[in-house]
C-alpha atoms as a PDB file:
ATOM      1  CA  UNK A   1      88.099 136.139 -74.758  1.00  0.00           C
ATOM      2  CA  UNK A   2      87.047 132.428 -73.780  1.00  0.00           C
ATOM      3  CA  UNK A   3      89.681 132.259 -71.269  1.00  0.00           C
ATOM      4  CA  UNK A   4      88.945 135.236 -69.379  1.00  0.00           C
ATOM      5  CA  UNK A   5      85.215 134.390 -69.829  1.00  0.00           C
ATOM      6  CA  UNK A   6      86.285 131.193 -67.437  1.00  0.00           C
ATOM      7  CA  UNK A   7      88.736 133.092 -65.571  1.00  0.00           C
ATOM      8  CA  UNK A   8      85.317 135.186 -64.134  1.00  0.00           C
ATOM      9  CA  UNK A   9      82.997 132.591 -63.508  1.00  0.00           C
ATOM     10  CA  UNK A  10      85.865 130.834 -61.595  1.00  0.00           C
ATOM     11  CA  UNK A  11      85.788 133.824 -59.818  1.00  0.00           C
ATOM     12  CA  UNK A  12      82.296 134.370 -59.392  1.00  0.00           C
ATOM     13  CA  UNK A  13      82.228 130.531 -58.117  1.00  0.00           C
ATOM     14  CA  UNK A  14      84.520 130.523 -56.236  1.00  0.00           C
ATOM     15  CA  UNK A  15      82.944 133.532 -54.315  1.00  0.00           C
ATOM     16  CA  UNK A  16      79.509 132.138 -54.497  1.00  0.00           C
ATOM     17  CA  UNK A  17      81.019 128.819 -52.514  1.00  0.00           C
ATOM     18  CA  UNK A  18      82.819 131.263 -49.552  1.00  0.00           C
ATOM     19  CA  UNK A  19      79.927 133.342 -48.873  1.00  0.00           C
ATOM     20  CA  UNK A  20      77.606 129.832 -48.835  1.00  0.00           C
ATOM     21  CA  UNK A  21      80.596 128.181 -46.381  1.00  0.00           C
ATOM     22  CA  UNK A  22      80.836 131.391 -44.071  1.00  0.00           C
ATOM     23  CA  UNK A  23      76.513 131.778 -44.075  1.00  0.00           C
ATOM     24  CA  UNK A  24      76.520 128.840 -41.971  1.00  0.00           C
ATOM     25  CA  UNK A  25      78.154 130.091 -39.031  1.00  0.00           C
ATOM     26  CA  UNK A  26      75.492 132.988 -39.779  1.00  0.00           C
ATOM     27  CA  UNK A  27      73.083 130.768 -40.104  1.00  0.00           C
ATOM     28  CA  UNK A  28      69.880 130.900 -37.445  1.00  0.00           C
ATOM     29  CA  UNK A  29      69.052 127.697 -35.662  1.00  0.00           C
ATOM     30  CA  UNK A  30      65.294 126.692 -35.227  1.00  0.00           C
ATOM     31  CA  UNK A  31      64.195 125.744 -31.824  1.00  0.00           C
ATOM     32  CA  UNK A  32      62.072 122.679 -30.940  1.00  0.00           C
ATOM     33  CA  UNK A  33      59.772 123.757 -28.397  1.00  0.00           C
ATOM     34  CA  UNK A  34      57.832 121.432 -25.862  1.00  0.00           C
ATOM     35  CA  UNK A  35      55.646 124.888 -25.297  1.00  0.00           C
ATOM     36  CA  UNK A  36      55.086 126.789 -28.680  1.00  0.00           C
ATOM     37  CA  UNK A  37      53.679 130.596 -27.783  1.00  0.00           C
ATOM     38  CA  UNK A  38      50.561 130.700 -30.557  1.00  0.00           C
ATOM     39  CA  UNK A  39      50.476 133.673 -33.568  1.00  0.00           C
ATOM     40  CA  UNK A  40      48.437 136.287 -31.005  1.00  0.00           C
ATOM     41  CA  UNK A  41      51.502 135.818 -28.196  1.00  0.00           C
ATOM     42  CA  UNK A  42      54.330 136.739 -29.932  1.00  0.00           C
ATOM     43  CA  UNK A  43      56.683 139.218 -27.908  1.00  0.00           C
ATOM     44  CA  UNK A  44      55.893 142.676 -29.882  1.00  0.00           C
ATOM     45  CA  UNK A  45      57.228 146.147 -30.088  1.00  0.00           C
ATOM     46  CA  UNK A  46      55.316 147.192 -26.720  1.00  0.00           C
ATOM     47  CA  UNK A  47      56.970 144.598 -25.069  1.00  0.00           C
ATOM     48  CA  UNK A  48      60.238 144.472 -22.457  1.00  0.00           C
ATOM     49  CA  UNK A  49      62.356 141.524 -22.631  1.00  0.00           C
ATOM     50  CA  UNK A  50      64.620 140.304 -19.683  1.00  0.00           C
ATOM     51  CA  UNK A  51      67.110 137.804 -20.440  1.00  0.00           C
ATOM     52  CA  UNK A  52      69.095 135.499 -17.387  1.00  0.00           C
ATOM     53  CA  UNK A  53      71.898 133.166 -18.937  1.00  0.00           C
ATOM     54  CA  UNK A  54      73.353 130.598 -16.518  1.00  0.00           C
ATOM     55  CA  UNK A  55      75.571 127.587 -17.675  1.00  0.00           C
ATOM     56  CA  UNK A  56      74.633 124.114 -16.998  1.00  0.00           C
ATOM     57  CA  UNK A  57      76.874 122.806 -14.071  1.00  0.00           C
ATOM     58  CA  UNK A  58      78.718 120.739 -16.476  1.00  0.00           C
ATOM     59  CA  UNK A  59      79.259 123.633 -18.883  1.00  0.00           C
ATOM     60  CA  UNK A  60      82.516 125.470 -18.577  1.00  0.00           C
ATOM     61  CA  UNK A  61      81.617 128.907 -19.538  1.00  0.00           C
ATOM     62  CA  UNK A  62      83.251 132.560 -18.465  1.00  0.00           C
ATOM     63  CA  UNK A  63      81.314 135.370 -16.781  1.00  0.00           C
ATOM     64  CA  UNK A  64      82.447 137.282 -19.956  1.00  0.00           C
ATOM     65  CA  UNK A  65      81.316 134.825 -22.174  1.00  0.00           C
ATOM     66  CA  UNK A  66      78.168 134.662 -20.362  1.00  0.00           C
ATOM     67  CA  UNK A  67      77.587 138.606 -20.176  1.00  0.00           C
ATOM     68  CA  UNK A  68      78.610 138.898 -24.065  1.00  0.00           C
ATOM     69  CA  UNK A  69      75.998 136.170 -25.238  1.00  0.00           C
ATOM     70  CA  UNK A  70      73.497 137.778 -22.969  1.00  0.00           C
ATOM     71  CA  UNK A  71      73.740 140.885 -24.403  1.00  0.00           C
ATOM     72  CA  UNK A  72      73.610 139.300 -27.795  1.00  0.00           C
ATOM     73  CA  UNK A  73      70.356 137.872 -27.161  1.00  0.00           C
ATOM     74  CA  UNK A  74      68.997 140.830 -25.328  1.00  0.00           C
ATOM     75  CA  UNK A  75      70.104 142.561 -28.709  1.00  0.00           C
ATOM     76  CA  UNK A  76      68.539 140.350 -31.128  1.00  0.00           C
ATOM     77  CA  UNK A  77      65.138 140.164 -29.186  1.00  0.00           C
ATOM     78  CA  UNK A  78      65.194 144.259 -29.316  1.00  0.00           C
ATOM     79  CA  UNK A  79      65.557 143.911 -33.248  1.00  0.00           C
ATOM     80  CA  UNK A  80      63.402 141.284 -33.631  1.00  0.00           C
ATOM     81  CA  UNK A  81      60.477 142.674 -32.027  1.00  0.00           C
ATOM     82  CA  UNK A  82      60.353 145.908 -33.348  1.00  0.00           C
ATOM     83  CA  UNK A  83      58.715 144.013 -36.697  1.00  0.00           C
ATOM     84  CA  UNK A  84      55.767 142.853 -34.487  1.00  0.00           C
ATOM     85  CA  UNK A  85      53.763 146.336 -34.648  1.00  0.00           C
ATOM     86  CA  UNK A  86      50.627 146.026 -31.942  1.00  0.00           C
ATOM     87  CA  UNK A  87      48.537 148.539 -30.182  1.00  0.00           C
ATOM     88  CA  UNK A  88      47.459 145.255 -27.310  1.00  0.00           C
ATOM     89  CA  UNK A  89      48.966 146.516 -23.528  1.00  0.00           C
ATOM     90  CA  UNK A  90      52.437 146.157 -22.895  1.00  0.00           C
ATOM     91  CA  UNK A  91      53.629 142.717 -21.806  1.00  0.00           C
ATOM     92  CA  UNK A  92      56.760 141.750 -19.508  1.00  0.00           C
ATOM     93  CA  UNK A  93      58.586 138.565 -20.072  1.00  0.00           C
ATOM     94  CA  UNK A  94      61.370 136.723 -18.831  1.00  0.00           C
ATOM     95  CA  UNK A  95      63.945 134.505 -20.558  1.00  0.00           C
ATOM     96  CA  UNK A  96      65.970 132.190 -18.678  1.00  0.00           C
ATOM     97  CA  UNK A  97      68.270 130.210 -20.874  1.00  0.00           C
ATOM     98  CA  UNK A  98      70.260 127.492 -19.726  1.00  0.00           C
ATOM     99  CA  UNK A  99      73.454 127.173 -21.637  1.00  0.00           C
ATOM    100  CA  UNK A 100      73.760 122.718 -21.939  1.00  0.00           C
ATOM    101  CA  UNK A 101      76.660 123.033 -23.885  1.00  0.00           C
ATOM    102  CA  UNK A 102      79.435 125.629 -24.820  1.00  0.00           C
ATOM    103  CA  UNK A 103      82.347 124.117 -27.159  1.00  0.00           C
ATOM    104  CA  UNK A 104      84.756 126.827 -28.709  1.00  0.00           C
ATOM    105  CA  UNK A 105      85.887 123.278 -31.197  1.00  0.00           C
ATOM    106  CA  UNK A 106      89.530 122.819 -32.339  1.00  0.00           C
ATOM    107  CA  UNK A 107      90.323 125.672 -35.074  1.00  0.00           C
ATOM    108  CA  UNK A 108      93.393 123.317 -36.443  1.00  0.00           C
ATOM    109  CA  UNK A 109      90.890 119.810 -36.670  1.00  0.00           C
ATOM    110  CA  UNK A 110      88.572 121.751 -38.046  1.00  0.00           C
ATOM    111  CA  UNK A 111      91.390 123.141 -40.939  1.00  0.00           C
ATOM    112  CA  UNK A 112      92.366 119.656 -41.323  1.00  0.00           C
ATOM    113  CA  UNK A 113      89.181 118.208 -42.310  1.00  0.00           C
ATOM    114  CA  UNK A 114      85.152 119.594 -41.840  1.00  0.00           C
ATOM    115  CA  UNK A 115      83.719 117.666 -39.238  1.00  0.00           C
ATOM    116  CA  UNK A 116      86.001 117.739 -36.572  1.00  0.00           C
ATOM    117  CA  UNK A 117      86.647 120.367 -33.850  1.00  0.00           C
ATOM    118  CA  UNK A 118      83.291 121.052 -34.051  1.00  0.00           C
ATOM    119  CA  UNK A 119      81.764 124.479 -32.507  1.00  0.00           C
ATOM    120  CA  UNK A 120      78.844 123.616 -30.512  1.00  0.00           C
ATOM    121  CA  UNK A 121      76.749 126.225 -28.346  1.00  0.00           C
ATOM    122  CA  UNK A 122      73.019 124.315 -27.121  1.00  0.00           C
ATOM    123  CA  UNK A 123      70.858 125.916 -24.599  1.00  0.00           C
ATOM    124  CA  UNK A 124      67.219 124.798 -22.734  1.00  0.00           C
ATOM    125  CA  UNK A 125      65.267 128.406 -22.762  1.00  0.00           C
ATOM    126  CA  UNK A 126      62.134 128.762 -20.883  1.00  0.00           C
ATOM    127  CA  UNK A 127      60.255 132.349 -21.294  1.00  0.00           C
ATOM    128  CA  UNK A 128      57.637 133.211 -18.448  1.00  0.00           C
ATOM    129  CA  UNK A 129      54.768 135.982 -18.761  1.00  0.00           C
ATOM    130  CA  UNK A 130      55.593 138.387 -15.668  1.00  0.00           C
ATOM    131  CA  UNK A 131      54.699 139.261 -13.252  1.00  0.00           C
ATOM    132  CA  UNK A 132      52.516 135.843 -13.191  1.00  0.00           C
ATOM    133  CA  UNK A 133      55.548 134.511 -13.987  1.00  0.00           C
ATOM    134  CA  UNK A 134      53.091 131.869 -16.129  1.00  0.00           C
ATOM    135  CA  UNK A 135      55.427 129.590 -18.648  1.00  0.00           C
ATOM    136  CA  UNK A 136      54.638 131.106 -21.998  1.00  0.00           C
ATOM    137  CA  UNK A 137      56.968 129.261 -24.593  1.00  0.00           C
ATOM    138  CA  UNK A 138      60.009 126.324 -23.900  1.00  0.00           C
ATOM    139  CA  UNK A 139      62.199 125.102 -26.078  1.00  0.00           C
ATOM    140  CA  UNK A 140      65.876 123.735 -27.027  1.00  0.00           C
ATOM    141  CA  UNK A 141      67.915 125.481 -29.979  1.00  0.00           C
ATOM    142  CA  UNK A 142      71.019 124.379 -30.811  1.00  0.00           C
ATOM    143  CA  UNK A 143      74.031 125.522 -32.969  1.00  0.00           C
ATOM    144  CA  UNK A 144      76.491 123.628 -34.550  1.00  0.00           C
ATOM    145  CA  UNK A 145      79.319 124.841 -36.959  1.00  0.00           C
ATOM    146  CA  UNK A 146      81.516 122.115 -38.483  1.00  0.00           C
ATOM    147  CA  UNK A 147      83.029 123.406 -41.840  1.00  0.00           C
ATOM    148  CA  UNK A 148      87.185 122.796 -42.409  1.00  0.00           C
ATOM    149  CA  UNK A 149      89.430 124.404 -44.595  1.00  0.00           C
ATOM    150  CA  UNK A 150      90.472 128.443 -43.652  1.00  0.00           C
ATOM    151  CA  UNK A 151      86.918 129.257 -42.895  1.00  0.00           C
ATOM    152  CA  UNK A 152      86.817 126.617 -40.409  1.00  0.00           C
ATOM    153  CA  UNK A 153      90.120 127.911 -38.924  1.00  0.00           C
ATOM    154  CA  UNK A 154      89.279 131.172 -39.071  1.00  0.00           C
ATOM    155  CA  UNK A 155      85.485 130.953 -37.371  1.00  0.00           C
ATOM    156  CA  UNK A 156      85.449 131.355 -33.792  1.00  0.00           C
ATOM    157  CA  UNK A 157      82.516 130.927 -31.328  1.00  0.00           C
ATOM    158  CA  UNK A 158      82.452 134.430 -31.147  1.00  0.00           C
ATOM    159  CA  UNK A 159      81.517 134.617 -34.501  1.00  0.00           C
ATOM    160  CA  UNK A 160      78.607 131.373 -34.522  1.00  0.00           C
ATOM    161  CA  UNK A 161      76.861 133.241 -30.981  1.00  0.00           C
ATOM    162  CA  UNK A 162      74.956 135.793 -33.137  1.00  0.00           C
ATOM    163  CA  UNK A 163      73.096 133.213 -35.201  1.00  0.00           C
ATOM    164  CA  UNK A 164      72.448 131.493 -32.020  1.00  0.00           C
ATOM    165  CA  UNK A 165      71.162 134.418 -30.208  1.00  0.00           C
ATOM    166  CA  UNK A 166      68.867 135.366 -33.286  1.00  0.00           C
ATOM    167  CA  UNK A 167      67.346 132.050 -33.420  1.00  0.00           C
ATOM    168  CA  UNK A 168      66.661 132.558 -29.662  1.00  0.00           C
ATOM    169  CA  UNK A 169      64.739 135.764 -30.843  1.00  0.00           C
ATOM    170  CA  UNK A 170      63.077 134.365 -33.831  1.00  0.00           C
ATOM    171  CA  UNK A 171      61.610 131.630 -31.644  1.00  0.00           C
ATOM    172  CA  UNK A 172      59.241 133.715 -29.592  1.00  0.00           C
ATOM    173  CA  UNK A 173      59.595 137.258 -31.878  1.00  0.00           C
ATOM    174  CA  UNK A 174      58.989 136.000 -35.508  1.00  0.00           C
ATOM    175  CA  UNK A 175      56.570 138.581 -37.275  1.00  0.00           C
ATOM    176  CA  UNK A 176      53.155 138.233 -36.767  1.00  0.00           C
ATOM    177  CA  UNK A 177      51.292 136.847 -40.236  1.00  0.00           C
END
């Protein structure tokens, strides 16, 4: 009885420490803004949302890499906003996020020891109020996943760009309280 009493909280452990390891690629990065949009300007369900991704010229990035994390944050701003119920007039903004670095990391380093081959995806975005085009909110987010072991050799940027692209949208969508 005592040994299969151990034999499940073993278990239960050692499931408790894979789904805390694999949250952090899931994780949402906060953004440190130089302009922070106040309570009463948060992008709402009314709104429309444009998103323009463009690498840094010292980022290496693919179209299709570009196009899929576009989408993702295009995605994530629809979801997002849809919490922020508001009868005010529809609003049309623009974000333009600069991708400053892109690093898919080293899926072998990063199985040999957490820390290195580090996944690193860190963008400047800058959100205007159309058609003005007034600067509404700026600010830098990035995302870093650095665990080893299999679920370091088993995450790919592919799988960190979701939590990147919904800390995007929680930056200028967060709910209203």
């Amino acid at each position: 009885m005592r040994d299969s009493y151990i034999k499940m909280l073993t278990q239960i452990g050692g499931v408790a420490i894979i789904l805390a390891i694999v949250g952090c690629a899931t994780t949402a990065p906060s953004a440190h803004f130089t302009i922070k949009p106040s309570e009463q300007q948060r992008v709402d369900a009314n709104d429309a949302a444009t998103v323009k991704l463009e690498s840094a010229s010292e980022v290496e990035m693919m179209d299709t890499e570009k196009q899929r994390l576009e989408q993702l944050i295009v995605s994530k701003i629809d979801t997002k906003k849809r919490e922020n119920t508001n009868t005010a007039d529809p609003r049309q903004y623009e974000f333009n996020v600069v991708i400053t670095r892109y690093e898919k990391g080293n899926a072998f380093a990063r199985f040999m020891l957490a820390g290195l081959g580090q996944i690193h995806i860190n963008a400047h975005v800058t959100v205007f109020a159309l058609p003005a085009k007034e600067k509404y909110a700026e600010f830098d987010i990035n995302k870093t996943f650095a665990w080893g072991g299999l679920v370091g050799a088993s995450t790919k940027i592919e799988d960190v760009e979701p939590a990147f692209a919904e800390g995007i949208a929680n930056a200028v969508v967060e709910t209203q309280q």
